[in-house]
Protein backbone atom coordinates (compact mmCIF):
# COMPACT_ATOMS: atom_id res chain seq x y z
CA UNK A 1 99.05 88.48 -28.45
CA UNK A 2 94.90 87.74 -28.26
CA UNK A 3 92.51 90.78 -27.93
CA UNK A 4 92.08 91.75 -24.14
CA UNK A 5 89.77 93.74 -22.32
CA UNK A 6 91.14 97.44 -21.73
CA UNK A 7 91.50 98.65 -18.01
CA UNK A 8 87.75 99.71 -17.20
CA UNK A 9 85.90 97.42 -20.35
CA UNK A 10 84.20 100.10 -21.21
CA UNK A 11 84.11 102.30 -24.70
CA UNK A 12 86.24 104.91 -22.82
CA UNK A 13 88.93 102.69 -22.94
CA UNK A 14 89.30 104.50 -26.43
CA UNK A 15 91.69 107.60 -25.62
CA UNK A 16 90.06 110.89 -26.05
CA UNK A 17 86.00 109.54 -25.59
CA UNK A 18 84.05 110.13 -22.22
CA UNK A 19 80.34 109.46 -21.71
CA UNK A 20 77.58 110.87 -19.56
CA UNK A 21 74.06 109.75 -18.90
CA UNK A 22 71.09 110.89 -17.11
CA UNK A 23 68.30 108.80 -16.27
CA UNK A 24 64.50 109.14 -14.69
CA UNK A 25 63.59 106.19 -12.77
CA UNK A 26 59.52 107.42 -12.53
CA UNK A 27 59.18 107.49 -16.25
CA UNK A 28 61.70 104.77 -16.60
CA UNK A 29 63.95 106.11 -19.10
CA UNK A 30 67.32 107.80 -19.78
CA UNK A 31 69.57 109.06 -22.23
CA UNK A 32 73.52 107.94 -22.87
CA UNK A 33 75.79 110.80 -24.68
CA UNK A 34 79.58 109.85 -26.05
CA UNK A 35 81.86 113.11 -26.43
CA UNK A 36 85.16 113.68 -27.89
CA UNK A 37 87.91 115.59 -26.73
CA UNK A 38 87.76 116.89 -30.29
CA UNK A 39 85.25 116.27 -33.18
CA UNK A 40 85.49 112.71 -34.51
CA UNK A 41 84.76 110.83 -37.74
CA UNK A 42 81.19 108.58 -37.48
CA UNK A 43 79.55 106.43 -39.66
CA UNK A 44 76.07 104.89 -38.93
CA UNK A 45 74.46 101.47 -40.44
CA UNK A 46 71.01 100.62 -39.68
CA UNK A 47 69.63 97.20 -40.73
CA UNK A 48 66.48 97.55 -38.51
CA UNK A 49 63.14 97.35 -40.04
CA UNK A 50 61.55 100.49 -37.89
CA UNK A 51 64.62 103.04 -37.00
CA UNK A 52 64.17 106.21 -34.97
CA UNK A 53 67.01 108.72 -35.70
CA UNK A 54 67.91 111.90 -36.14
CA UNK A 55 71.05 113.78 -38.17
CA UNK A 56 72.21 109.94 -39.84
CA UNK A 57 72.19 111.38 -43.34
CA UNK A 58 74.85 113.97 -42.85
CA UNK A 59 76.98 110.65 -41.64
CA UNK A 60 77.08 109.76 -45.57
CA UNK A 61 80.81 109.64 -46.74
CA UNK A 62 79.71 112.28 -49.57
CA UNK A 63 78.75 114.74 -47.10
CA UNK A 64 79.87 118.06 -46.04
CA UNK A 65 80.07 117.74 -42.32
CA UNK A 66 82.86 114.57 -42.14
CA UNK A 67 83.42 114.75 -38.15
CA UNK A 68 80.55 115.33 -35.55
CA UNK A 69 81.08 116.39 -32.11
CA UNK A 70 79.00 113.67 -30.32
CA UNK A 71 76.40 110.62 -30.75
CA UNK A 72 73.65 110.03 -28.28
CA UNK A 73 71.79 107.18 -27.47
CA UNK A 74 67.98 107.61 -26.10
CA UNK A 75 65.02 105.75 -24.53
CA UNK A 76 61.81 107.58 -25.46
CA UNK A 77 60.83 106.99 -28.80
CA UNK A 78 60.09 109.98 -30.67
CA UNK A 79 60.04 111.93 -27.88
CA UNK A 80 63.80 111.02 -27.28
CA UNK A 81 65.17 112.65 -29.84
CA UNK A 82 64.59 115.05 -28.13
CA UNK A 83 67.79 114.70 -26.22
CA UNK A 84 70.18 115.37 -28.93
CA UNK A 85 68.54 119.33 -28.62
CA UNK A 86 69.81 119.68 -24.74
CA UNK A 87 73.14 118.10 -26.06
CA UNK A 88 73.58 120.82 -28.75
CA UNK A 89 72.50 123.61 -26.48
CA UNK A 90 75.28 122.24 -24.11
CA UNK A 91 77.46 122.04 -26.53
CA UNK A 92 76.88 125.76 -27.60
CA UNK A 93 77.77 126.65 -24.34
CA UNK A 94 81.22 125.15 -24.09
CA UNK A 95 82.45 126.46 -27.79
CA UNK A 96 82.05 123.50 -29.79
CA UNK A 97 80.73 123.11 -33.02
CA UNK A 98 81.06 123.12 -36.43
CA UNK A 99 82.03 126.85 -37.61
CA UNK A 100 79.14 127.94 -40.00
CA UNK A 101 79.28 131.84 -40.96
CA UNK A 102 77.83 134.02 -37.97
CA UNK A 103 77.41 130.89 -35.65
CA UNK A 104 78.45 127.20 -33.86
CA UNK A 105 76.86 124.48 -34.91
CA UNK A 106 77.01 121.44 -32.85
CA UNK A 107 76.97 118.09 -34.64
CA UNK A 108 74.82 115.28 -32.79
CA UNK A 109 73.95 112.54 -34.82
CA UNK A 110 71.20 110.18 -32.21
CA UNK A 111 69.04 107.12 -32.25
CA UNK A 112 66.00 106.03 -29.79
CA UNK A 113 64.90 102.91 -28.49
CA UNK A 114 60.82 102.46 -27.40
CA UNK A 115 60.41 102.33 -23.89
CA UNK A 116 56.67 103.61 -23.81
CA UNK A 117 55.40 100.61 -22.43
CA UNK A 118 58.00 99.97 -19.54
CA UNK A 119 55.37 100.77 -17.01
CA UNK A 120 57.00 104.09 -16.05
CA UNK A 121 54.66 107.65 -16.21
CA UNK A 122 54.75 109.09 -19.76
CA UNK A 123 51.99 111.53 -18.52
CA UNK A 124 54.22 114.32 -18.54
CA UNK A 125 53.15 117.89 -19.78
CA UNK A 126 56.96 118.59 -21.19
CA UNK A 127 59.42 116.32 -22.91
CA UNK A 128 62.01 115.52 -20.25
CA UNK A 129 64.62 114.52 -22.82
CA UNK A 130 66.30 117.86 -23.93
CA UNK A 131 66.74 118.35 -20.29
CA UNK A 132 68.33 114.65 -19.56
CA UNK A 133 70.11 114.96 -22.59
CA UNK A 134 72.02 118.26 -21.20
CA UNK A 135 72.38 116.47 -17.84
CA UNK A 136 74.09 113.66 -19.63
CA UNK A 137 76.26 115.69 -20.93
CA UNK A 138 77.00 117.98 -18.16
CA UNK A 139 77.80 114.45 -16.42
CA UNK A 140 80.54 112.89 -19.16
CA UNK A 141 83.05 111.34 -16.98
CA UNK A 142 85.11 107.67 -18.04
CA UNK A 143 83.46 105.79 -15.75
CA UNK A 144 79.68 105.21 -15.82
CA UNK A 145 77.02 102.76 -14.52
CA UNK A 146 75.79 99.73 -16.95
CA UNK A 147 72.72 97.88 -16.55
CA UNK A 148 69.87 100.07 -15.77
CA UNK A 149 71.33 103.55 -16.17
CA UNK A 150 71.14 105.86 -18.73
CA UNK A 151 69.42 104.99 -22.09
CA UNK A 152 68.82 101.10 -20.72
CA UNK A 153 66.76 102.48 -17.75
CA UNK A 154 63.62 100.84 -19.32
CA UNK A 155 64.81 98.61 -21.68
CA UNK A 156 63.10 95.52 -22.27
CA UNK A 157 64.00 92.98 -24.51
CA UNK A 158 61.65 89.82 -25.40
CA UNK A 159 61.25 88.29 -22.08
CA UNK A 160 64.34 90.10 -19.95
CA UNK A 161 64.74 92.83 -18.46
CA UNK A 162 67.54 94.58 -21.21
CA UNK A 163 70.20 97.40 -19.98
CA UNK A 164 72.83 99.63 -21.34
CA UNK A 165 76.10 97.72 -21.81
CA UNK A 166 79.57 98.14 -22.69
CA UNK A 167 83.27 96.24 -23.09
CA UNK A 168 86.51 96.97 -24.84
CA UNK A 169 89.02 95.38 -26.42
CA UNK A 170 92.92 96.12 -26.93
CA UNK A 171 94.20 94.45 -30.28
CA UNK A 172 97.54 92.95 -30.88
CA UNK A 173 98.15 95.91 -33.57
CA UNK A 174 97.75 98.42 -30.46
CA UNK A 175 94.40 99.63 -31.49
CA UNK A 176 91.82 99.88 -29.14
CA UNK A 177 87.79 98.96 -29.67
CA UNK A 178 84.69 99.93 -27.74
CA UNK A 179 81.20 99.10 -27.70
CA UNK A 180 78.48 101.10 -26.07
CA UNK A 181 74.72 99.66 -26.13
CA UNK A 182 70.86 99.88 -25.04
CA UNK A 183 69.58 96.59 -25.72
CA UNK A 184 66.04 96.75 -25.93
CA UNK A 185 65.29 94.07 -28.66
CA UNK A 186 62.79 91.72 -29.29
CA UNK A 187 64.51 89.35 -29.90
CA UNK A 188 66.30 86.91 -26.53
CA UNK A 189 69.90 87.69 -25.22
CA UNK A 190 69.50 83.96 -23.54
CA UNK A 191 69.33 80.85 -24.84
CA UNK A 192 65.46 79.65 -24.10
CA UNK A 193 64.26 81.65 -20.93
CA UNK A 194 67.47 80.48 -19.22
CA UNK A 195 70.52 81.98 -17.81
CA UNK A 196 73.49 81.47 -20.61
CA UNK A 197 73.89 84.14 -23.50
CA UNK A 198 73.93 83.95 -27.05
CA UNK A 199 77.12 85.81 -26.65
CA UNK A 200 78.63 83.49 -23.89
CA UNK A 201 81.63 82.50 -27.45
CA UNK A 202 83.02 86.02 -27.15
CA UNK A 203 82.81 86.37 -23.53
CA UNK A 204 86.47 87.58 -21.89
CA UNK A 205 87.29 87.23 -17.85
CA UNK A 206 83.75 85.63 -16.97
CA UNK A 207 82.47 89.54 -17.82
CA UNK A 208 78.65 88.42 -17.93
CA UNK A 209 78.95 84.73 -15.44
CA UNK A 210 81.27 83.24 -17.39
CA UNK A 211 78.68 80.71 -17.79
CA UNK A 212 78.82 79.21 -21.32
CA UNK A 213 76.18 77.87 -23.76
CA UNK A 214 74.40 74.74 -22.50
CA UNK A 215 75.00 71.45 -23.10
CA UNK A 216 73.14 70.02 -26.09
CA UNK A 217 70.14 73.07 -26.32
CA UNK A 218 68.09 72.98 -29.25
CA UNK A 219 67.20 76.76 -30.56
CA UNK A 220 63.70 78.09 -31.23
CA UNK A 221 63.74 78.32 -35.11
CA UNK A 222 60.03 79.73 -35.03
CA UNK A 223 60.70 82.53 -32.39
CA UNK A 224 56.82 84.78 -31.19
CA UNK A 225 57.65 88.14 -31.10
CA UNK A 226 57.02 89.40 -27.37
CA UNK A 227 56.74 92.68 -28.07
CA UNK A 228 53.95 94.91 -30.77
CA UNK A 229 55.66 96.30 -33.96
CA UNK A 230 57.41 99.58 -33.23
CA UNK A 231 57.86 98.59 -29.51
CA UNK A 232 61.77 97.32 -29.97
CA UNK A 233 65.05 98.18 -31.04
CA UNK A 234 68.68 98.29 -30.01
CA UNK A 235 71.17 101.14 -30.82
CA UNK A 236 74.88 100.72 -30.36
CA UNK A 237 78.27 102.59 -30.57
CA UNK A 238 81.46 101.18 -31.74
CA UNK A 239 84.41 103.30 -31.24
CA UNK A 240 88.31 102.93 -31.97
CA UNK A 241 91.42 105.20 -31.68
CA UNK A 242 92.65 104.38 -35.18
CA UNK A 243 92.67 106.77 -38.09
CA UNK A 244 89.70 106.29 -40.25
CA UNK A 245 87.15 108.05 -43.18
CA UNK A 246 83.55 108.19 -43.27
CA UNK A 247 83.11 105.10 -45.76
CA UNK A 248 85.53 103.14 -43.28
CA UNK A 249 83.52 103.72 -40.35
CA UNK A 250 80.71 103.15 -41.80
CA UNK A 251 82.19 99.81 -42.96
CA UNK A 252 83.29 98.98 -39.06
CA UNK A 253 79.90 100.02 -38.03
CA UNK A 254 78.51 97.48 -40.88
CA UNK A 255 80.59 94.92 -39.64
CA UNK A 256 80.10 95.40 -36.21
CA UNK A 257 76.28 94.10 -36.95
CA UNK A 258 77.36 91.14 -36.61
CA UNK A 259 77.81 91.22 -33.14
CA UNK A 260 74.10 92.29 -32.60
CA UNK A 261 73.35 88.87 -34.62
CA UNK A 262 75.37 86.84 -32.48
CA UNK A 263 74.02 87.96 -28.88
CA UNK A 264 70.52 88.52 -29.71
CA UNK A 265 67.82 85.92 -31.30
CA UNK A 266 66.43 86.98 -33.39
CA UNK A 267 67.84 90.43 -34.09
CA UNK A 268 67.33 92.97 -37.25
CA UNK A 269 63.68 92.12 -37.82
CA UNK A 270 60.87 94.68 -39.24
CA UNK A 271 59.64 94.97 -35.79
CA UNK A 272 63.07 96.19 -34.39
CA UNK A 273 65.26 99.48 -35.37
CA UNK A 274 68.76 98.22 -35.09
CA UNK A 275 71.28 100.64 -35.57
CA UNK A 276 74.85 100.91 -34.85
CA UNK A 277 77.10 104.13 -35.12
CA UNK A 278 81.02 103.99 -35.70
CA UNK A 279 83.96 106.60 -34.04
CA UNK A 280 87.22 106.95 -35.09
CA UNK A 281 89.19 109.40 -32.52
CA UNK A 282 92.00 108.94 -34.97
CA UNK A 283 95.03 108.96 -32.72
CA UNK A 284 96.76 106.26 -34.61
CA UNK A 285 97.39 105.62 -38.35
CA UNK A 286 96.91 102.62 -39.69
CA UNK A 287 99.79 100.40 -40.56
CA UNK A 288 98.09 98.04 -42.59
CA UNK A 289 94.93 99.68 -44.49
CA UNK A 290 93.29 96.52 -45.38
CA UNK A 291 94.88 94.45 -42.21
CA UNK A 292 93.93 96.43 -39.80
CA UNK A 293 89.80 97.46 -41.20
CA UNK A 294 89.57 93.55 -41.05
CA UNK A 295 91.00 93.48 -37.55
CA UNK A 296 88.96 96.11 -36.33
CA UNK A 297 85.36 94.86 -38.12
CA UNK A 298 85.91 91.79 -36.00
CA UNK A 299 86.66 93.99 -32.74
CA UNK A 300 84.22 95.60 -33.23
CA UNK A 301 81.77 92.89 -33.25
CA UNK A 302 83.01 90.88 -30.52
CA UNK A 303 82.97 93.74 -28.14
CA UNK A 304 79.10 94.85 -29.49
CA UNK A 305 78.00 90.82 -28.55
CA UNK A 306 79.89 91.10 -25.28
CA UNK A 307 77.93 94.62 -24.76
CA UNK A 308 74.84 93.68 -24.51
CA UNK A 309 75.47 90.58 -22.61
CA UNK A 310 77.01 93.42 -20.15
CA UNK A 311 73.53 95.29 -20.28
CA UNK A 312 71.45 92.28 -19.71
CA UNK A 313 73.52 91.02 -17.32
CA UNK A 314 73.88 94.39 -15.50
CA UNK A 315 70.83 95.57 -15.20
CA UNK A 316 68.91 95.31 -11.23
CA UNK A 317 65.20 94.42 -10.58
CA UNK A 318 62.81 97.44 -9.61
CA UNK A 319 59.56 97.81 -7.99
CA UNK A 320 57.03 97.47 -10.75
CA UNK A 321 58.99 95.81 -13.42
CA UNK A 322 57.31 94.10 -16.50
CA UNK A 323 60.30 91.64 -16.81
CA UNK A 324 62.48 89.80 -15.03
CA UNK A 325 66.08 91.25 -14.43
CA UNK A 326 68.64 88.22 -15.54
CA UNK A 327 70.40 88.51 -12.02
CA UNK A 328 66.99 86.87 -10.34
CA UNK A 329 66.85 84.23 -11.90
C-alpha cells in the first residue's frame, strides 16, 4: 500500500495534535501554535545560517525536560518570539505544564521567520505577538487556513509571495506524518519565475496544480539572493503518532531537511534560518525500530516538500503586496 494523504492533509491528521493561529493583516504577520492533547516528545535541527529561536536547547536528548507541551511558529523576527510568552501564559491558565516545585511550567520551544520588510506597519508602541500568540492558542481547532494565515501572513520568499503550508501522509505501517510550514525563504519554490514547483515529484492528488516540472528547463546554478542577509528563513514542523525519543526525533526532524532541499532553490544558505522541529504523540510503538525511523525520515520529508508547495500555492494576493501571489500568475 503507497503513502496517502490523511483525511484533511493537514499535520492534524496526527491523532492527539490541533493547531491555532492568529494573524494581523495591517502589520502583515501572524503566529501558528501546534498543541497536544498531552505533552509530546520534540526534537529540533536547524541547518540555517541565521536562526531565530527560543527554548531549542532544552530539545537536546541529554536534557531534563524530554516532552514539551507545544511548538510555535512566528513571523516577526525578534519581536516574534514574543509569541511563545502569550502561549505559556495560556497555557498556565488551562493547567498544563511541566510540574516544577511551587509552580507550572509550560514548555514552548518556537522559531521566527523575518517579515519586517513585508510592507505591513511595524510602528507599533507594543509587541503584538504575546497577544497573537495567546489568540492562537485560544483558537487550536483541526482545521485551519493555509496560505496567508497565521505565521505565513507576510511571508515572502525570493520572488513569490510564500504562505503557511501543510499535508499529511498515512504510511503502509499505519503511522501517520505531518508537516506544518511558513515558507519565507530566499531561495524559489518555482522553477525559474514560472508556475511548476520544485516539489511538483512528491506532489499527491494534484494538492498544489498538479502541474509537474517542465519539459526540458535548465536550473539557475548561480542563483542572486532577492532578499538582504537576515531577511529570510523557513521554519517547519514534522509530526507523527509513533512512539519515539528525543535523539529519534531529532533524527526525523534531520531527515525531514531534506524536504526543504527539494522544494526550495536554493535553501539552507547563511542568509536563511532553516529550522525544522519533530513531534512524536506516541500513540503507537514501533514494530520495526530501524524499519520504521527509515520509513518515517522519508515521510517526513515528502510531506515538508509538499508543505510548502501548499503555502505557496495557498496563499491570496493583497492590496499592497511586494510579491506576486503564485495563484496570479
Amino acid at each position: 500500500m503507497a503513502m496517502r494523504p490523511g483525511p484533511r492533509n493537514l499535520i492534524t491528521d496526527v491523532p492527539g495534535l490541533r493547531v491555532g493561529q492568529a494573524q494581523d493583516h495591517a502589520i502583515r504577520t501572524g503566529c501558528t501554535v501546534l498543541l497536544g492533547e498531552a505533552p509530546f516528545t520534540a526534537g529540533v535541527n536547524v541547518m540555517g545560517g541565521a536562526p531565530g529561536t527560543r527554548e531549542t536547547d532544552l530539545l537536546a536528548p541529554d536534557r531534563l525536560v524530554q516532552q514539551v507541551d507545544a511548538l510555535v511558529l512566528s513571523g516577526g523576527s525578534v519581536y516574534g518570539l514574543d509569541a511563545a510568552s502569550g502561549v505559556v501564559d495560556g497555557l498556565r491558565a488551562m493547567g498544563r505544564g511541566f510540574g516544577a516545585p511551587g509552580a507550572l511550567v509550560p514548555i514552548v520551544p518556537g522559531a521566527i521567520v523575518y517579515d519586517l520588510n513585508n510592507g505591513g506597519a511595524k510602528d507599533w508602541v507594543e509587541n503584538p505577538y504575546k497577544a497573537l500568540g495567546r489568540a492562537a492558542l485560544d483558537a487550536v481547532a483541526e482545521d485551519f487556513a493555509l496560505g496567508t494565515a497565521g505565521a505565513g501572513t507576510g511571508a515572502m520568499t525570493g520572488w513569490l509571495k510564500g504562505g503557511l503550508g501543510s499535508a499529511s501522509a498515512r504510511l503502509s505501517n499505519g503511522m501517520t506524518v505531518g508537516a506544518l510550514v511558513a515558507v519565507n525563504a530566499l531561495g524559489s519554490p518555482t522553477v525559474g519565475r514560472g508556475r511548476h514547483f520544485w516539489a511538483a515529484p512528491w506532489e499527491m492528488a494534484g494538492e498544489f496544480g498538479g502541474l509537474g516540472l517542465p519539459g526540458g528547463f535548465e536550473p539557475d546554478h548561480e542563483p542572486l539572493p532577492g532578499k538582504a542577509a537576515g531577511q529570510a528563513t523557513t521554519i517547519a514542523i514534522v509530526a507523527t503518532d509513533a512512539v519515539l525519543s528525543q535523539a529519534q526525533a531529532t533524527r526525523m526532524a534531520t531527515a525531514a531537511q531534506d524536504g526543504m532541499a527539494r522544494a526550495l532553490v536554493p535553501s539552507h544558505t547563511l542568509l536563511d534560518g532553516d529550522l525544522v522541529f519533530a513531534a512524536a504523540t506516541g500513540a503507537r510503538a514501533l514494530a520495526d525500530p530501524v524499519g520504521d525511523l527509515y520509513l518515517l525520515g522519508h515521510a517526513a520529508a515528502v510531506c515538508l516538500a509538499r508543505a510548502i508547495a501548499r503555502g505557496v500555492h495557498a496563499a491570496r494576493p493583497m492590496p499592497g503586496d511586494r510579491q506576486p501571489a503564485w495563484v496570479t500568475l
